[in-house]
Protein backbone atom coordinates (compact mmCIF):
# COMPACT_ATOMS: atom_id res chain seq x y z
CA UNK A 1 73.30 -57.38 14.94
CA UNK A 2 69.57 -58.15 13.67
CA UNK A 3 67.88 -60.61 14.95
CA UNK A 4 68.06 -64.01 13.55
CA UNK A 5 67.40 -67.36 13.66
CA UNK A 6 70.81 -68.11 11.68
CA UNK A 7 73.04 -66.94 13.67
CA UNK A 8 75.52 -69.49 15.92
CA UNK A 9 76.75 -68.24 18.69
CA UNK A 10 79.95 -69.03 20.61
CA UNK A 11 80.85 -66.35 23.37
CA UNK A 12 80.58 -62.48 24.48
CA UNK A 13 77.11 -62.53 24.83
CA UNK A 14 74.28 -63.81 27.46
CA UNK A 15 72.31 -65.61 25.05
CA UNK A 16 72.30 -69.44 24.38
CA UNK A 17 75.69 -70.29 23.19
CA UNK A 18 76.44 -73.30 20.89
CA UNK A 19 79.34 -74.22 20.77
CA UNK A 20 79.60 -77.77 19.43
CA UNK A 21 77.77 -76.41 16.47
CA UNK A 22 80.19 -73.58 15.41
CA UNK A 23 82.95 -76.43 15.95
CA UNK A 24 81.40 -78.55 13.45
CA UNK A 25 80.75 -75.50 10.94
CA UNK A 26 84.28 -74.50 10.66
CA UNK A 27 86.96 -76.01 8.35
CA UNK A 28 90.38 -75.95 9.26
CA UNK A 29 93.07 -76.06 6.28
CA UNK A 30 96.72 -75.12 6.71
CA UNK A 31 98.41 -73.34 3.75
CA UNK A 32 101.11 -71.02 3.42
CA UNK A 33 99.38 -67.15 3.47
CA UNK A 34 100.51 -66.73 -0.12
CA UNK A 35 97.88 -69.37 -1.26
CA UNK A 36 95.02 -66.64 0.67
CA UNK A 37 96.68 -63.88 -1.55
CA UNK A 38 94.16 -61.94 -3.95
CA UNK A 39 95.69 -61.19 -6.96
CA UNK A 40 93.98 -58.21 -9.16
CA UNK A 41 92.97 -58.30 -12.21
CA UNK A 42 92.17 -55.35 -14.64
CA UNK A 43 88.42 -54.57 -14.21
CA UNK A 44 86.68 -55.44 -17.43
CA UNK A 45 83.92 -53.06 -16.82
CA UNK A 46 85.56 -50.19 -16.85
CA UNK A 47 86.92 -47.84 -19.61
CA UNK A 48 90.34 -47.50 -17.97
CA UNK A 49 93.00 -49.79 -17.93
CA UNK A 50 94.34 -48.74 -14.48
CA UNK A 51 90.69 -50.15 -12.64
CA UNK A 52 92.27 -53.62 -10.49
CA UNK A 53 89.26 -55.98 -9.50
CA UNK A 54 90.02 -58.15 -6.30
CA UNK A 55 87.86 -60.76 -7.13
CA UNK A 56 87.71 -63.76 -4.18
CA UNK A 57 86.13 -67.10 -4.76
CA UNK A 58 83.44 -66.08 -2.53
CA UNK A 59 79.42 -64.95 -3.93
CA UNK A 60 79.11 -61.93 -1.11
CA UNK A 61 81.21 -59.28 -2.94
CA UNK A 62 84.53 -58.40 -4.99
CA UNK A 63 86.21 -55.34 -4.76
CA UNK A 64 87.16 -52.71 -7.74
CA UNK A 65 90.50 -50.10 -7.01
CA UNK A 66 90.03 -47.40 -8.96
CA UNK A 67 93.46 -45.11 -8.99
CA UNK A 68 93.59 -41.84 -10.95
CA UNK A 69 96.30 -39.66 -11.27
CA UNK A 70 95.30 -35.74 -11.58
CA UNK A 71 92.26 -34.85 -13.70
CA UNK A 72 91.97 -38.76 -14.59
CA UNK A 73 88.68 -40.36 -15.48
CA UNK A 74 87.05 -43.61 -15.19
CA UNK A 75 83.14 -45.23 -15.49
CA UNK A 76 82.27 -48.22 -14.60
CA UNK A 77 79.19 -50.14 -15.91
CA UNK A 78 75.92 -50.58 -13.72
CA UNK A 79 76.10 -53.44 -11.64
CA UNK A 80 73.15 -55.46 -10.34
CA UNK A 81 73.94 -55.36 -6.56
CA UNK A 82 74.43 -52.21 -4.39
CA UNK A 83 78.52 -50.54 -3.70
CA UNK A 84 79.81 -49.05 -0.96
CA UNK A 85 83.41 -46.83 -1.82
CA UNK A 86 85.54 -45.78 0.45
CA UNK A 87 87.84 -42.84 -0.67
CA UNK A 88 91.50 -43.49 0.35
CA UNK A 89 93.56 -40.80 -1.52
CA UNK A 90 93.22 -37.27 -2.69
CA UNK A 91 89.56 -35.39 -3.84
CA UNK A 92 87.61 -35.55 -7.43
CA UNK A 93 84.43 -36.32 -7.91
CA UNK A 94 81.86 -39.11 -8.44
CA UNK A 95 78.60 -39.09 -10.88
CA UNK A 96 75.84 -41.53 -11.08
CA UNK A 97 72.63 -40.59 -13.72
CA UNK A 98 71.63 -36.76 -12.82
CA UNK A 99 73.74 -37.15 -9.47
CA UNK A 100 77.06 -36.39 -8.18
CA UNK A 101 79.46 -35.11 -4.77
CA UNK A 102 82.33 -34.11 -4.70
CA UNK A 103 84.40 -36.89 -2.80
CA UNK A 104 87.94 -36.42 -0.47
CA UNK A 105 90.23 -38.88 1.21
CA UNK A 106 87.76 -40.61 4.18
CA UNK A 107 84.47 -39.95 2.17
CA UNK A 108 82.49 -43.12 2.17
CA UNK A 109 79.61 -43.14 -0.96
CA UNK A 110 76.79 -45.72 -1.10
CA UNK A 111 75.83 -46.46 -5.04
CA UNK A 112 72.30 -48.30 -5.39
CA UNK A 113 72.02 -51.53 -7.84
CA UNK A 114 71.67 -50.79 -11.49
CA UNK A 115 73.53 -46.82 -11.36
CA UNK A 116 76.51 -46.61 -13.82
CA UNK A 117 79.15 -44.39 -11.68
CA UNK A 118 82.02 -42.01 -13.24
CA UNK A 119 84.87 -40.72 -11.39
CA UNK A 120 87.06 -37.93 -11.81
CA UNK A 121 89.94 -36.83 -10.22
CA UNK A 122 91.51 -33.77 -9.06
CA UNK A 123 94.40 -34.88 -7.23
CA UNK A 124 95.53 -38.51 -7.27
CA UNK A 125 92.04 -39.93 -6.40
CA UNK A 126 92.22 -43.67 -5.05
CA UNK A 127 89.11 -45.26 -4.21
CA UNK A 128 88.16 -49.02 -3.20
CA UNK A 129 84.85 -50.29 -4.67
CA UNK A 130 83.23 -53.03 -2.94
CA UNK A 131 80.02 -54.67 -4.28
CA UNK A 132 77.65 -57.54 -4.72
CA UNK A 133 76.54 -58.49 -8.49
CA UNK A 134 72.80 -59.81 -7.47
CA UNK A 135 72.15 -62.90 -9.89
């Protein structure tokens, strides 16, 4: 971890620990798991109607599945934050401006703000999309 002057600690380490605060920061609420349940939606920005967007009511990031059966396509729209993807199924390939790689199951791609990306399968390519749109 980077240093930080935000940072509350509250065990596994040597340095001042406060506990008291990181008590008072939390909130406890009880609720059945089902209420925590993301339900996807289909991604808007995206020319293909099988693109789910996880979207939680959180700022940090939301998260795009992309699932393509063999030789299926899909874009997505430039966003204003960075992505990191994280291949989960099968091999295609992904394009951004002049750029591309060829992508397999456990490939991990970075996407910088402001790049529109394409995908393209070969063979039943599943990929989660996880990114911040900077406002």
């Amino acid at each position: 971890m980077a240093t930080s002057d935000n940072v509350v600690r509250a065990g596994l380490t040597p340095k001042l620990r406060d506990v008291d605060t990181l008590v008072e920061m939390l909130t406890y609420e009880a609720g059945p798991a089902s209420q925590q349940l993301q339900r996807p939606t289909p991604f808007s920005d995206s020319d293909s109607k099988t693109d789910q967007l996880y979207d939680p009511p959180i700022d940090e990031f939301s998260v795009v599945k992309i699932a393509l059966d063999n030789d299926g396509k899909t874009s997505h729209r430039a966003v204003e934050g960075p992505s990191i993807c994280v291949v989960t199924k099968g091999e295609g390939k992904v394009s951004w401006g002049q750029d591309g790689e060829d992508v397999k199951k456990g490939d991990v791609v970075f996407i910088g703000a402001g790049e529109g990306v394409e995908w393209a399968a070969e063979s039943g390519l599943e990929v989660f999309r996880a990114f911040v749109e900077v406002k």
